[in-house]
C-alpha atoms as a PDB file:
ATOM      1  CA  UNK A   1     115.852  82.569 121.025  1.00  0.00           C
ATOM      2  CA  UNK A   2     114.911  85.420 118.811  1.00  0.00           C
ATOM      3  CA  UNK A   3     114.438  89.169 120.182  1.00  0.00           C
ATOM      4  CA  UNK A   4     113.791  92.500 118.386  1.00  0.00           C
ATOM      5  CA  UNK A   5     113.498  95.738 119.132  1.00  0.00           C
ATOM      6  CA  UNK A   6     111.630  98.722 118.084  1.00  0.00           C
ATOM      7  CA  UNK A   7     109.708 101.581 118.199  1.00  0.00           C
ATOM      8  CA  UNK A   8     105.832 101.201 116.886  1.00  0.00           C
ATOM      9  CA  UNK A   9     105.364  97.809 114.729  1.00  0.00           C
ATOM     10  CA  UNK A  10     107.841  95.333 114.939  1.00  0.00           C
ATOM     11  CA  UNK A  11     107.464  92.018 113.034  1.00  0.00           C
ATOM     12  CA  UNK A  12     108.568  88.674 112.497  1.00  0.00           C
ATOM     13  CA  UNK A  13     107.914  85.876 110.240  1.00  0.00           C
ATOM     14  CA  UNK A  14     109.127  82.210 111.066  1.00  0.00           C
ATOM     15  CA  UNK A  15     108.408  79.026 108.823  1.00  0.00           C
ATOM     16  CA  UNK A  16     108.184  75.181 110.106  1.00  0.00           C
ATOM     17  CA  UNK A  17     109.003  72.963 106.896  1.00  0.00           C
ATOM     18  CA  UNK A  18     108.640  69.678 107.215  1.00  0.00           C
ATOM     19  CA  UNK A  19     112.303  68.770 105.054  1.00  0.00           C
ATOM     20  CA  UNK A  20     111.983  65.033 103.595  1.00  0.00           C
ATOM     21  CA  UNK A  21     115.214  62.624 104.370  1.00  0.00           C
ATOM     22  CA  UNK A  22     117.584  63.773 102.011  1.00  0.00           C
ATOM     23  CA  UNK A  23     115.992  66.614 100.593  1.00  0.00           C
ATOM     24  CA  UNK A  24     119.073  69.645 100.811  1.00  0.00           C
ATOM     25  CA  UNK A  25     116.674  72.395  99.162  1.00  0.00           C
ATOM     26  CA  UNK A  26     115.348  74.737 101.336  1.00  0.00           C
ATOM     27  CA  UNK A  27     111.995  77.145 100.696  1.00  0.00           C
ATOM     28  CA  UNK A  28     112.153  81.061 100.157  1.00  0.00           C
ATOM     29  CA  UNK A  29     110.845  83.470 101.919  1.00  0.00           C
ATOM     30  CA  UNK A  30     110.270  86.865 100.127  1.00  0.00           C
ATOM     31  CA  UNK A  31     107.778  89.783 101.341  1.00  0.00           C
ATOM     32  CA  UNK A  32     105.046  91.340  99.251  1.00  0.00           C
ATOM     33  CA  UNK A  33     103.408  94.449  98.923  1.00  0.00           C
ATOM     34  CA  UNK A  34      99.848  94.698 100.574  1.00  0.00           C
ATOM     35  CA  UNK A  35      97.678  97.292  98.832  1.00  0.00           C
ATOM     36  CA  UNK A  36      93.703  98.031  99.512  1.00  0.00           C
ATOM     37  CA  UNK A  37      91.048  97.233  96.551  1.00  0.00           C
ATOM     38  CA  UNK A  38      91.400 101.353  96.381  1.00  0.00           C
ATOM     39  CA  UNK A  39      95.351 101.060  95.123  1.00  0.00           C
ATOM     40  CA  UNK A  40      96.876 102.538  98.096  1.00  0.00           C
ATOM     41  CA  UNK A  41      99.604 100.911 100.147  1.00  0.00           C
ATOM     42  CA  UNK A  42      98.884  99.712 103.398  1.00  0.00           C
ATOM     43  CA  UNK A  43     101.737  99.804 106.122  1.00  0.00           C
ATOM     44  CA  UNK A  44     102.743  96.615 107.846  1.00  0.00           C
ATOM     45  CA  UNK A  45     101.487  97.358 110.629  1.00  0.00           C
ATOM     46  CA  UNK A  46      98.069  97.234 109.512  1.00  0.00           C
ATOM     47  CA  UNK A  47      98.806  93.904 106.448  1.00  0.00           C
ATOM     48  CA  UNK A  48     101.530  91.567 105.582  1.00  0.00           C
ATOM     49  CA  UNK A  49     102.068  89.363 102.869  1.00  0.00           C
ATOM     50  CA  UNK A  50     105.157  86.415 101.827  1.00  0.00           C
ATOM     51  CA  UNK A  51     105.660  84.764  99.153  1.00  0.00           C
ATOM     52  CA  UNK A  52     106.686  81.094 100.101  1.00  0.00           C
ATOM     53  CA  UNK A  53     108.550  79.274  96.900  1.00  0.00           C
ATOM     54  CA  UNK A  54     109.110  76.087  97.741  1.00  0.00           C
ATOM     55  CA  UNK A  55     111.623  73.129  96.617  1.00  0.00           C
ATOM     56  CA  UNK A  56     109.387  71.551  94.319  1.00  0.00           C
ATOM     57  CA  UNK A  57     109.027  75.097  92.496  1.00  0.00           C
ATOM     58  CA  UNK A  58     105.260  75.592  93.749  1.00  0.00           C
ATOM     59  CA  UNK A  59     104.502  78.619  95.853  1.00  0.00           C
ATOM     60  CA  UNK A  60     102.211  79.742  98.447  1.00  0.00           C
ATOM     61  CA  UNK A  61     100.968  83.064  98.762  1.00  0.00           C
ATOM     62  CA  UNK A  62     100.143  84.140 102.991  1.00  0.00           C
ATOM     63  CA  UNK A  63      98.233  87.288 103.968  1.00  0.00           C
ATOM     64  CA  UNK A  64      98.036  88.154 107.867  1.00  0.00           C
ATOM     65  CA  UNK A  65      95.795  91.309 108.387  1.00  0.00           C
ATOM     66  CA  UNK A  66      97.038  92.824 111.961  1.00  0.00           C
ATOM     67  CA  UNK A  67      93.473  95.039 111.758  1.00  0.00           C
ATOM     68  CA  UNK A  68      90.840  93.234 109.345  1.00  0.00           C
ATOM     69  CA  UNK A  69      89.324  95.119 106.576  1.00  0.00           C
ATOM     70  CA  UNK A  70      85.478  96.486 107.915  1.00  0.00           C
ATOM     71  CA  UNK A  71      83.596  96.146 104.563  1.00  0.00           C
ATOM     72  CA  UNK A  72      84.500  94.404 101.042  1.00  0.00           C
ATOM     73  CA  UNK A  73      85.594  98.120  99.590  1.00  0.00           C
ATOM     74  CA  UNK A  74      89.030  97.377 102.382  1.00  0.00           C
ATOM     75  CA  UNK A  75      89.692  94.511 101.089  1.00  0.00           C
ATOM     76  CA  UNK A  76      93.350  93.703 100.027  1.00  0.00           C
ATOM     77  CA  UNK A  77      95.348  93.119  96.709  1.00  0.00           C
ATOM     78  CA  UNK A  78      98.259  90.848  97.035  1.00  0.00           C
ATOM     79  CA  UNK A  79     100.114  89.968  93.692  1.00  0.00           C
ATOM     80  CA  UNK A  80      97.079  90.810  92.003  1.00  0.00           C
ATOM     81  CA  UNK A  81      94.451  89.192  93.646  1.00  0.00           C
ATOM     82  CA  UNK A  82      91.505  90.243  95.739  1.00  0.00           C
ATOM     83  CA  UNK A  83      91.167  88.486  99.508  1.00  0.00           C
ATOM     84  CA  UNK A  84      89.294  89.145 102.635  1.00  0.00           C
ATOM     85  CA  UNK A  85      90.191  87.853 105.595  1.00  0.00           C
ATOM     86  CA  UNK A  86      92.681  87.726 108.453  1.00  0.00           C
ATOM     87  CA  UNK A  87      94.690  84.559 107.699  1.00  0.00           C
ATOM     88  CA  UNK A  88      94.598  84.131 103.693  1.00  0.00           C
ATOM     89  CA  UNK A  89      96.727  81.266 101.906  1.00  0.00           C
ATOM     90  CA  UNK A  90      96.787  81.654  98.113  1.00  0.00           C
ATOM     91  CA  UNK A  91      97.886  78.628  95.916  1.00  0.00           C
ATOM     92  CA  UNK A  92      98.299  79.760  92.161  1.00  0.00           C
ATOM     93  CA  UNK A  93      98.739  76.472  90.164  1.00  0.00           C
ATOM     94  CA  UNK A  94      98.274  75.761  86.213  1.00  0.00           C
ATOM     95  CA  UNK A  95      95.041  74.627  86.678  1.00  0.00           C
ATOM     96  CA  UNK A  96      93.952  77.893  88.327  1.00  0.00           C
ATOM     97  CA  UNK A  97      94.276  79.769  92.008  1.00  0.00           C
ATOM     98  CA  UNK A  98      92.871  78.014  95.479  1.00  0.00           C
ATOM     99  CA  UNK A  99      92.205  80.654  98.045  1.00  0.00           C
ATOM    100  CA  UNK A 100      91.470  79.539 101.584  1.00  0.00           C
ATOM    101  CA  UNK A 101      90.671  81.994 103.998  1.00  0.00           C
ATOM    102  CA  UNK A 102      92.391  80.550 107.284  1.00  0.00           C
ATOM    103  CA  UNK A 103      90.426  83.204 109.746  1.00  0.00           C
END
């Protein structure tokens, strides 16, 4: 059971990894800034973003708008790249970044 408490935006981010038999390395879980295609900042309440750096030393980037961007000028900037959407999973690889936009 998990419970927080708080005054205006509260949030919480939990992870289901599928751990292989034997596997002992766990993912990370680190939080990125969330800025608009203007430069600015946005508060958490309105964007989040996580880095997820898994075992096998790839990484996923997630974006979860709380109040989508209107028009492509609010779009967002997370560790330098440019996504619209509500649900946004980045995968930068050697062979270039895959962007799906979830929602």
């Amino acid at each position: 059971m998990y419970e927080a408490e708080g005054s205006g935006h509260v949030s919480s981010a939990q992870w289901l990894y599928p751990q292989p038999a034997g596997e002992t390395e766990l993912p990370s879980l680190q939080k990125l800034p969330v800025h608009r295609y203007s430069g600015e900042q946005v508060e958490p309440s309105q964007a989040e973003a996580f880095r997820i750096m898994l075992p096998d030393a790839s990484e996923r980037l997630v974006l979860i708008s709380h109040r989508p961007p209107a028009v492509h000028a609010d779009s967002y900037i997370v560790a330098g790249h440019q996504v619209f959407g509500e649900v946004v999973v980045i995968e930068p690889g050697s062979a270039g970044t895959k962007i799906k936009v979830i929602k």
